[in-house]
PDB file of N, CA and C in Angstrom:
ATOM      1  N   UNK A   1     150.159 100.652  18.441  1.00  0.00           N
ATOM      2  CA  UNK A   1     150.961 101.834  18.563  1.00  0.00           C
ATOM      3  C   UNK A   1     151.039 102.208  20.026  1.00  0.00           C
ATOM      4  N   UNK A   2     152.206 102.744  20.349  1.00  0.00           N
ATOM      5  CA  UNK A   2     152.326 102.974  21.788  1.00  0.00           C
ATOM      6  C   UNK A   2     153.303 104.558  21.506  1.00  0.00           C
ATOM      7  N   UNK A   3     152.705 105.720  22.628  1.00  0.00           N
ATOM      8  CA  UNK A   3     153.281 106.342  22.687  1.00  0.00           C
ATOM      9  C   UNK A   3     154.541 106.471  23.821  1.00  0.00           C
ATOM     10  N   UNK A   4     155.415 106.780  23.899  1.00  0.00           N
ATOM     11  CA  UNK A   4     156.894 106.331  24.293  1.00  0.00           C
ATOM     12  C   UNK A   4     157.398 107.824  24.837  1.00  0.00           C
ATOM     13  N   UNK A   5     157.445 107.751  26.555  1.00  0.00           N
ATOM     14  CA  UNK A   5     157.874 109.031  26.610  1.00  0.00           C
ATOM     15  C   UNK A   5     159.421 108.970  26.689  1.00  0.00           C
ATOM     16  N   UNK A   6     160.235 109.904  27.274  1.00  0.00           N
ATOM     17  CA  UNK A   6     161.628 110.072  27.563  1.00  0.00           C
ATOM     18  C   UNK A   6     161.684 110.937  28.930  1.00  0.00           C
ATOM     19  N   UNK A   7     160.408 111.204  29.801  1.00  0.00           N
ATOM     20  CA  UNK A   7     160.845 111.648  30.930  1.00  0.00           C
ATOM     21  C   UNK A   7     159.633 110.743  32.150  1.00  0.00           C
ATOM     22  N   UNK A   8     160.025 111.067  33.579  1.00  0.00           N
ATOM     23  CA  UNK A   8     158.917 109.992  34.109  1.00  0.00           C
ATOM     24  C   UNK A   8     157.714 109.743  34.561  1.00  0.00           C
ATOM     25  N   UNK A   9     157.308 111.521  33.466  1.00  0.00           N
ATOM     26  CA  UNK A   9     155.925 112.413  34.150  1.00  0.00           C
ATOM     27  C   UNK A   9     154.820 111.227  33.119  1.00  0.00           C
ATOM     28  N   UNK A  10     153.717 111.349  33.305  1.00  0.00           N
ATOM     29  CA  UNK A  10     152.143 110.887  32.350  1.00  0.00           C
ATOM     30  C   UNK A  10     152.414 111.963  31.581  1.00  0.00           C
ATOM     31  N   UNK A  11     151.464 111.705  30.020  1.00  0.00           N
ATOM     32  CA  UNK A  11     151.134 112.758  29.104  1.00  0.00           C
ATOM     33  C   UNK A  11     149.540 112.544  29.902  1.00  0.00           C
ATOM     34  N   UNK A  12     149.067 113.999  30.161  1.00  0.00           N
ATOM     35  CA  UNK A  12     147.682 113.847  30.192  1.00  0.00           C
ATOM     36  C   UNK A  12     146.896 113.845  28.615  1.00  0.00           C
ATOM     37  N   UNK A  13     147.253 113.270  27.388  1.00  0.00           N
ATOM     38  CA  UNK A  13     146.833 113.070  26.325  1.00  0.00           C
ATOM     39  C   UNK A  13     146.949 111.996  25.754  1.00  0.00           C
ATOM     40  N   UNK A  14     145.667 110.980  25.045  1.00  0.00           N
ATOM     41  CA  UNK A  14     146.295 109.414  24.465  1.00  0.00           C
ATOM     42  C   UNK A  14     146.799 109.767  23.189  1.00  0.00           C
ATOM     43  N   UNK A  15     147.081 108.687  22.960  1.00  0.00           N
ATOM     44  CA  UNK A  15     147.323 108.419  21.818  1.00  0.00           C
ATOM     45  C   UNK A  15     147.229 108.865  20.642  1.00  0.00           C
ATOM     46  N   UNK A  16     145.540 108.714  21.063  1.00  0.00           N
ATOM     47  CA  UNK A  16     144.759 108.971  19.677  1.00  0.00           C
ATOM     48  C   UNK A  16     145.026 110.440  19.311  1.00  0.00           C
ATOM     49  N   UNK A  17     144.426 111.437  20.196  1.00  0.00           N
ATOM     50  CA  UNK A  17     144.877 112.705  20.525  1.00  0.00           C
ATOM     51  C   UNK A  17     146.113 113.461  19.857  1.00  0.00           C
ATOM     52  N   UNK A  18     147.178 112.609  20.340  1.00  0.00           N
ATOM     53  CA  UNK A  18     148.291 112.600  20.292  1.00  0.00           C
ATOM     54  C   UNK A  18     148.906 112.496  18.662  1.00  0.00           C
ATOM     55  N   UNK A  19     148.057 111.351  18.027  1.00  0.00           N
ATOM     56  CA  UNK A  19     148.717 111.241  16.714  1.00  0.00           C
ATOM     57  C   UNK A  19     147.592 112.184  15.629  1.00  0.00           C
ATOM     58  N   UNK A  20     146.116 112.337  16.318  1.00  0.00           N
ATOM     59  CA  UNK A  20     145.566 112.816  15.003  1.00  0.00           C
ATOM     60  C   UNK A  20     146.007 114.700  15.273  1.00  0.00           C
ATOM     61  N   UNK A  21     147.171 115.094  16.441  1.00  0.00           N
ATOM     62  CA  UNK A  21     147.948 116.016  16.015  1.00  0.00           C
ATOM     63  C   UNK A  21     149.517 116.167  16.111  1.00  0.00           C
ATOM     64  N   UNK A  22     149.800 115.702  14.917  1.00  0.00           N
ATOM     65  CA  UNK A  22     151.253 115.393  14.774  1.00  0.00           C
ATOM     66  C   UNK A  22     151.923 115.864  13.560  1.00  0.00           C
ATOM     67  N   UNK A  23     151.207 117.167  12.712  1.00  0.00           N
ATOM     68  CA  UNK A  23     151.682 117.769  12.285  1.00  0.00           C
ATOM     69  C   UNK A  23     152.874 118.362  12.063  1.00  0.00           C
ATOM     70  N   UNK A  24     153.737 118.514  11.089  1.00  0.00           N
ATOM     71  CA  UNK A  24     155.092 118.767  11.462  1.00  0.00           C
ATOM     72  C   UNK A  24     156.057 117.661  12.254  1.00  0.00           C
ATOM     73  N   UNK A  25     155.558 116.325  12.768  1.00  0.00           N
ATOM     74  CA  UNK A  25     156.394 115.707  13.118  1.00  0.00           C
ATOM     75  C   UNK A  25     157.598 114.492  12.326  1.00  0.00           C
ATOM     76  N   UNK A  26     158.774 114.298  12.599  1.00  0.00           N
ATOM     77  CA  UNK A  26     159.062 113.786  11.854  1.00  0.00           C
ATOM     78  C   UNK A  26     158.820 112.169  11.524  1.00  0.00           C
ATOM     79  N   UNK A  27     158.723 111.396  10.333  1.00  0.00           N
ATOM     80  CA  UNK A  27     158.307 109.672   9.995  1.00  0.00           C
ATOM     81  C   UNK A  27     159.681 109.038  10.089  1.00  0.00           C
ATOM     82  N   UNK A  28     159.880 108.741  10.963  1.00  0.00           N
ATOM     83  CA  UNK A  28     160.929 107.568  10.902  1.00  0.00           C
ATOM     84  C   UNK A  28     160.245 106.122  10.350  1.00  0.00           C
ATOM     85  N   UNK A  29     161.263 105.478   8.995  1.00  0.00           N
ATOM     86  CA  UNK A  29     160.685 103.795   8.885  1.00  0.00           C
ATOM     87  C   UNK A  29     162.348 103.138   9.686  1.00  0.00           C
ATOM     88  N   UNK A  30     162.158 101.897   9.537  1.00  0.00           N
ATOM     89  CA  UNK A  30     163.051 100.906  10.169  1.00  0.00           C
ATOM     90  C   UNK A  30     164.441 101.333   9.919  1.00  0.00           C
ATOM     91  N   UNK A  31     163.952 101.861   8.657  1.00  0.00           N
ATOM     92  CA  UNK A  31     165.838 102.334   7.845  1.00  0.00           C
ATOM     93  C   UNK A  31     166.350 103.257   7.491  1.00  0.00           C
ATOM     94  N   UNK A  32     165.424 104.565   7.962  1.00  0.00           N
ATOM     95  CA  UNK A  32     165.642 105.898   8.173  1.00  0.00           C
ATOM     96  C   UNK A  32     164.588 106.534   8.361  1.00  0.00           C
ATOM     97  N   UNK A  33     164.941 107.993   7.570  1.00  0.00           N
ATOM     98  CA  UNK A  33     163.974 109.175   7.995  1.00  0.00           C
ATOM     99  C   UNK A  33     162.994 109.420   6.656  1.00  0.00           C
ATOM    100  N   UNK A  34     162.131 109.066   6.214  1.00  0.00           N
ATOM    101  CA  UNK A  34     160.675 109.389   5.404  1.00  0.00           C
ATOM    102  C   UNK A  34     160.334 110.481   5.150  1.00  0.00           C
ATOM    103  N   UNK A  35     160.057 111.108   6.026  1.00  0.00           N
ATOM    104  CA  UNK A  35     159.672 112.565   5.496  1.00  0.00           C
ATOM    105  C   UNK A  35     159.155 113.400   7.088  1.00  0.00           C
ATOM    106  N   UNK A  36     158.485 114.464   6.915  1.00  0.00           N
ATOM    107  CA  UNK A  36     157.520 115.201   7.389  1.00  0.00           C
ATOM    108  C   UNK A  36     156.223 114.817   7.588  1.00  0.00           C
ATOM    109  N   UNK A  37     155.366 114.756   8.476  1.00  0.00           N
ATOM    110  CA  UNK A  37     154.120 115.044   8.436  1.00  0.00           C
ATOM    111  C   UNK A  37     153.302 115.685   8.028  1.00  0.00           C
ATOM    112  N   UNK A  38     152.501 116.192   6.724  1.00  0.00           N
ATOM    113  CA  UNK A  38     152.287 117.785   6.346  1.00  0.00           C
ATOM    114  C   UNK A  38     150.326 117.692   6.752  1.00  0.00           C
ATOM    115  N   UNK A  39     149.864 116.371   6.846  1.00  0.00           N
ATOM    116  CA  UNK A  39     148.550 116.305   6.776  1.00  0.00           C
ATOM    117  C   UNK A  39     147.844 115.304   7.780  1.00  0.00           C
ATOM    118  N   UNK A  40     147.292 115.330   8.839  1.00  0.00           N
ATOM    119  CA  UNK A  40     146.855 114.086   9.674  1.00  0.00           C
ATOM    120  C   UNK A  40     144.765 113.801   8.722  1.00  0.00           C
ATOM    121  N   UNK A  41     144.613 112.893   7.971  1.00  0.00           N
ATOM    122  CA  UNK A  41     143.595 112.998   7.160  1.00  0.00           C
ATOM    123  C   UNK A  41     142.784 111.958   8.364  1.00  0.00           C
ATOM    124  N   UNK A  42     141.595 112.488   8.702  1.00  0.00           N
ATOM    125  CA  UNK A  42     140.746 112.081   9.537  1.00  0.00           C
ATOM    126  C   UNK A  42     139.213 111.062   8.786  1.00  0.00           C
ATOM    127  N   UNK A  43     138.624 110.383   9.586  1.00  0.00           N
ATOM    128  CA  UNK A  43     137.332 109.876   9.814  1.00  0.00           C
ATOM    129  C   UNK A  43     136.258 110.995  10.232  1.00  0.00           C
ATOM    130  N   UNK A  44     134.956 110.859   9.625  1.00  0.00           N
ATOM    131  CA  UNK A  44     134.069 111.729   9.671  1.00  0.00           C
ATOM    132  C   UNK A  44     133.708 112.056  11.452  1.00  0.00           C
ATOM    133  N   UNK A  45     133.943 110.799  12.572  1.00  0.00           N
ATOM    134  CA  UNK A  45     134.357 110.880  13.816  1.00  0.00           C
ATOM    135  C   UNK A  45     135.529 111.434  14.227  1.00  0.00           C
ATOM    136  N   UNK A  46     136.218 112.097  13.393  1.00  0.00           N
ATOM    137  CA  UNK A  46     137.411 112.873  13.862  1.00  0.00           C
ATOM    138  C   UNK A  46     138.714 111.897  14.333  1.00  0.00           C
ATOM    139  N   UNK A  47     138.660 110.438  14.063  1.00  0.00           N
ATOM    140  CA  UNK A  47     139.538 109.757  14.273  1.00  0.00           C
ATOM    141  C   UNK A  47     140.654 109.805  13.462  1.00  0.00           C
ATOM    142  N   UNK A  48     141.928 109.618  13.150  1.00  0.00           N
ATOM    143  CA  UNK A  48     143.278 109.509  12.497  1.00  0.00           C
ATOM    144  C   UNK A  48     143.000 108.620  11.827  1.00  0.00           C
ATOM    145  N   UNK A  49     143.082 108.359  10.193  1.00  0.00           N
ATOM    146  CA  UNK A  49     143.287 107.648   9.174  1.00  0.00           C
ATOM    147  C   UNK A  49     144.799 107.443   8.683  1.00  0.00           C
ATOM    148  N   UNK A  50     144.661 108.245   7.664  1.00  0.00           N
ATOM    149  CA  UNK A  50     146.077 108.053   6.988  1.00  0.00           C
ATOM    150  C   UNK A  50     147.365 109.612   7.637  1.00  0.00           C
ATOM    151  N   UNK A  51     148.377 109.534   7.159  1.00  0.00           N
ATOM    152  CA  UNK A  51     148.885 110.068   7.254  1.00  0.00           C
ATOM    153  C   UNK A  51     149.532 110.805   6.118  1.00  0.00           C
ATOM    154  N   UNK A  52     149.653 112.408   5.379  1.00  0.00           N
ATOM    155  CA  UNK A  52     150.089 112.524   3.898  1.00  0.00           C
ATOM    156  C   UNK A  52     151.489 113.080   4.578  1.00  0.00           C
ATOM    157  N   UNK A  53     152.599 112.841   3.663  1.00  0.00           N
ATOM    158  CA  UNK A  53     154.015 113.094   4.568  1.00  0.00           C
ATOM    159  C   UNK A  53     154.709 113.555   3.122  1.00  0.00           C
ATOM    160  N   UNK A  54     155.239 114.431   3.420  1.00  0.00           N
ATOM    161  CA  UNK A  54     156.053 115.695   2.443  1.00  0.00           C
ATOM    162  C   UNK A  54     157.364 114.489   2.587  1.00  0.00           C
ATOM    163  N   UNK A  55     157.895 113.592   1.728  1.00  0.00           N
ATOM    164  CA  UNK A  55     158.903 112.911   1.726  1.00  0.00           C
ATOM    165  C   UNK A  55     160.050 113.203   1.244  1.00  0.00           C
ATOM    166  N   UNK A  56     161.086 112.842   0.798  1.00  0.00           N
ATOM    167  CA  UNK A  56     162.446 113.349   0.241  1.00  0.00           C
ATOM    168  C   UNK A  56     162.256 113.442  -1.139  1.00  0.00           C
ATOM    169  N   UNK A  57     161.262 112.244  -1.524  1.00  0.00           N
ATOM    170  CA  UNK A  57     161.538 111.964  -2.668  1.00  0.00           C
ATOM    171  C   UNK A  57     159.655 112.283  -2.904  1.00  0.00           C
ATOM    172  N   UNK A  58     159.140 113.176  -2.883  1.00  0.00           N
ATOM    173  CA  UNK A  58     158.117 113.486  -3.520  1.00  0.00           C
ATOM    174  C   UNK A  58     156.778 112.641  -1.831  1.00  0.00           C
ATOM    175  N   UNK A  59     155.683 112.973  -2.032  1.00  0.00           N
ATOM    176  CA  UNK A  59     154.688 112.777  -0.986  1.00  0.00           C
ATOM    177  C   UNK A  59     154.518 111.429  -0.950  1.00  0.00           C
ATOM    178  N   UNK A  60     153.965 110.845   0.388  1.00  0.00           N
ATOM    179  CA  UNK A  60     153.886 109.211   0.501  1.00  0.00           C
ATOM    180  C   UNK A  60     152.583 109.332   1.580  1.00  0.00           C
ATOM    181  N   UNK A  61     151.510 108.504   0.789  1.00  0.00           N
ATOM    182  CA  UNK A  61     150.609 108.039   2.558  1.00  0.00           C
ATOM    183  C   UNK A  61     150.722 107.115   3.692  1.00  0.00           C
ATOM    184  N   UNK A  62     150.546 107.166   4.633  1.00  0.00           N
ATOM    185  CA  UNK A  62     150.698 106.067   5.697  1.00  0.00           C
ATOM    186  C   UNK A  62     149.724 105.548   6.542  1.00  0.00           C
ATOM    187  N   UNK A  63     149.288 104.636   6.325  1.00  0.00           N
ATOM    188  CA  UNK A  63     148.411 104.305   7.379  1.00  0.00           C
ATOM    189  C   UNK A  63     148.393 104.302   8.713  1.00  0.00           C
ATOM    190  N   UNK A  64     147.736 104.943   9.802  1.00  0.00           N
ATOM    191  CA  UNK A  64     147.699 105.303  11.075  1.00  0.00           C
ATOM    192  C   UNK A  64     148.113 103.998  11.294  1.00  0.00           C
ATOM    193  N   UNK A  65     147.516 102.908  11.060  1.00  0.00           N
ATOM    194  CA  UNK A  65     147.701 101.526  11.971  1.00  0.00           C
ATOM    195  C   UNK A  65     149.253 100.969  11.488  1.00  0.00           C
ATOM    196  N   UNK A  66     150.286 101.986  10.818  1.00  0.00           N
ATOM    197  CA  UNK A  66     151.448 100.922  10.642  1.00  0.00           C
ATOM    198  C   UNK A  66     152.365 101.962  11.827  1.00  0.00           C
ATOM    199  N   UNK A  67     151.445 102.515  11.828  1.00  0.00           N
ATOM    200  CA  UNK A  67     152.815 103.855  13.467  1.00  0.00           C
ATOM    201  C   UNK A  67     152.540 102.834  14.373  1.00  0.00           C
ATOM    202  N   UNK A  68     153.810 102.129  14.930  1.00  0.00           N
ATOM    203  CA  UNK A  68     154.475 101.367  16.124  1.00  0.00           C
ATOM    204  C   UNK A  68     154.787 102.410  17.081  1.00  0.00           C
ATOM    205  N   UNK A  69     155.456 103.551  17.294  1.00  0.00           N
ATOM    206  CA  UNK A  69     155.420 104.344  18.317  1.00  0.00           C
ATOM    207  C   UNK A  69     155.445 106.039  17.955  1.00  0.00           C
ATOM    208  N   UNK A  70     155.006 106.252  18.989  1.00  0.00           N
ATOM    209  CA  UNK A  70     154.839 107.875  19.092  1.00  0.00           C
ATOM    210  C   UNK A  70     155.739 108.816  20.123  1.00  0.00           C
ATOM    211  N   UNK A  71     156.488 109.672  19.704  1.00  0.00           N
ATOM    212  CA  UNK A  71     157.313 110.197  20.835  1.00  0.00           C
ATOM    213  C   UNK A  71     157.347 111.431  20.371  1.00  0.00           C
ATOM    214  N   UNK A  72     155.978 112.036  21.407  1.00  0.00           N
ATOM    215  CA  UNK A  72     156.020 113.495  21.371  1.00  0.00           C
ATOM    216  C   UNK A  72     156.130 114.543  21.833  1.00  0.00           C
ATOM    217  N   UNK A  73     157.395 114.383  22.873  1.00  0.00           N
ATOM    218  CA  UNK A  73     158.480 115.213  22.966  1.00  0.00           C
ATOM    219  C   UNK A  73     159.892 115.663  21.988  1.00  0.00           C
ATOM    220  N   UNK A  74     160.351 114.533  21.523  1.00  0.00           N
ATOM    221  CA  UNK A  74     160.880 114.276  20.022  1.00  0.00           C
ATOM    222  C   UNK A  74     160.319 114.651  19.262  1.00  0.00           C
ATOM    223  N   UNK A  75     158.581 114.727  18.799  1.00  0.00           N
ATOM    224  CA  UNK A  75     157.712 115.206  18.220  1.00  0.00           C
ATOM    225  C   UNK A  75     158.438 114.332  16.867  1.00  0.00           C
ATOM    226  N   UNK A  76     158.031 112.872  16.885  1.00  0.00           N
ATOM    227  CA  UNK A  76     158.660 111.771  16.308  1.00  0.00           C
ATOM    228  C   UNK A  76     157.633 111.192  15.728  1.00  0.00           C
ATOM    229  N   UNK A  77     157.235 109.715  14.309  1.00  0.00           N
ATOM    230  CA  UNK A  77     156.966 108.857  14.754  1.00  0.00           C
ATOM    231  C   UNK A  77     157.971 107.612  13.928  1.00  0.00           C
ATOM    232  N   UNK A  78     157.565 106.259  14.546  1.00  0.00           N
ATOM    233  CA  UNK A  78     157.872 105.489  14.028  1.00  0.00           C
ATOM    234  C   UNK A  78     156.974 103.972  13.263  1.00  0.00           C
ATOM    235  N   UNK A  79     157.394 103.690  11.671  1.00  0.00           N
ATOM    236  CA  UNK A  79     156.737 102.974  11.585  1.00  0.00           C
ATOM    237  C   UNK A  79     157.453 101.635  10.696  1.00  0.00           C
ATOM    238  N   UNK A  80     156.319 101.036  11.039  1.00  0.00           N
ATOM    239  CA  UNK A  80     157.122  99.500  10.773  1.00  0.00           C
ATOM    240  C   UNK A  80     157.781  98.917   9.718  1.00  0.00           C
ATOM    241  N   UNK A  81     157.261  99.969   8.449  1.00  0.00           N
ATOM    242  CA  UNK A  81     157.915  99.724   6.952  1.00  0.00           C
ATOM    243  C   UNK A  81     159.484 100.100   6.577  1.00  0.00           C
ATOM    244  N   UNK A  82     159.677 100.008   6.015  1.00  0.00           N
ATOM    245  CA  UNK A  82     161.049 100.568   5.347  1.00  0.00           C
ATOM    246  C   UNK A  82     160.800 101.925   4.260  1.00  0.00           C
ATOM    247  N   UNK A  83     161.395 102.512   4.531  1.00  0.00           N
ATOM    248  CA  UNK A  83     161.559 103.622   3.142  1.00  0.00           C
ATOM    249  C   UNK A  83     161.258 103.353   1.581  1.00  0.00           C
ATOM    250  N   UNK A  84     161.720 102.461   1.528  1.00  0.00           N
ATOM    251  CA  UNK A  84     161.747 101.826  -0.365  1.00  0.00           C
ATOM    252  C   UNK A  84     160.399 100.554  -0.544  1.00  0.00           C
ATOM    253  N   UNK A  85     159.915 100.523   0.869  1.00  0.00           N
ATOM    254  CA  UNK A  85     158.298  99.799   0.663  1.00  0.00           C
ATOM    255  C   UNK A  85     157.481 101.100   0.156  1.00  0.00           C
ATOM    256  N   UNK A  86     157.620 102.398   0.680  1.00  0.00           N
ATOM    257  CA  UNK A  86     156.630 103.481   0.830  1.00  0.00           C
ATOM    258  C   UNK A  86     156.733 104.247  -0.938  1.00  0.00           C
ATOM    259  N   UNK A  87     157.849 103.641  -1.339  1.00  0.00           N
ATOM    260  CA  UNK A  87     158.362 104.622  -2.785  1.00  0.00           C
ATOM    261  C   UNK A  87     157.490 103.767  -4.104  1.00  0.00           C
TER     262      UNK A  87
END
């Protein structure tokens, strides 16, 4: 996963940071838009696990490791599945 800015400043925040707060952001898969973010579900180390996402079609989980990029100025993410893999 790589976070992806749109201007030519540093985020002083990684990644990790970055995705285990991404609440409210929106799930893009390859072939559209997924849902919402409603839950970042953590490791007893406070690391990012899954992801629970308020979807169109009722709630879907995601695994942290399938987000390919992060853009959080867009307050975006993107991941490698398709929509109708996640249903």
């Amino acid at each position: 996963m790589r976070a992806v800015e749109r201007y030519t400043g540093r985020s002083c925040w990684s990644d990790t940071y970055l995705l285990s707060h991404c609440e409210g952001y929106r799930l893009d898969a390859t072939d559209g838009t997924v849902g919402y973010v409603e839950r970042v579900v953590r490791r007893p180390d406070g690391g990012p696990v899954v992801l629970r996402v308020n979807g169109i079609n009722g709630s879907v989980t995601v695994a942290v490791a399938d987000v390919v990029e992060l853009h959080p100025h867009d307050e975006s993410l993107l991941i490698r599945q398709t929509r109708r893999s996640l249903a």
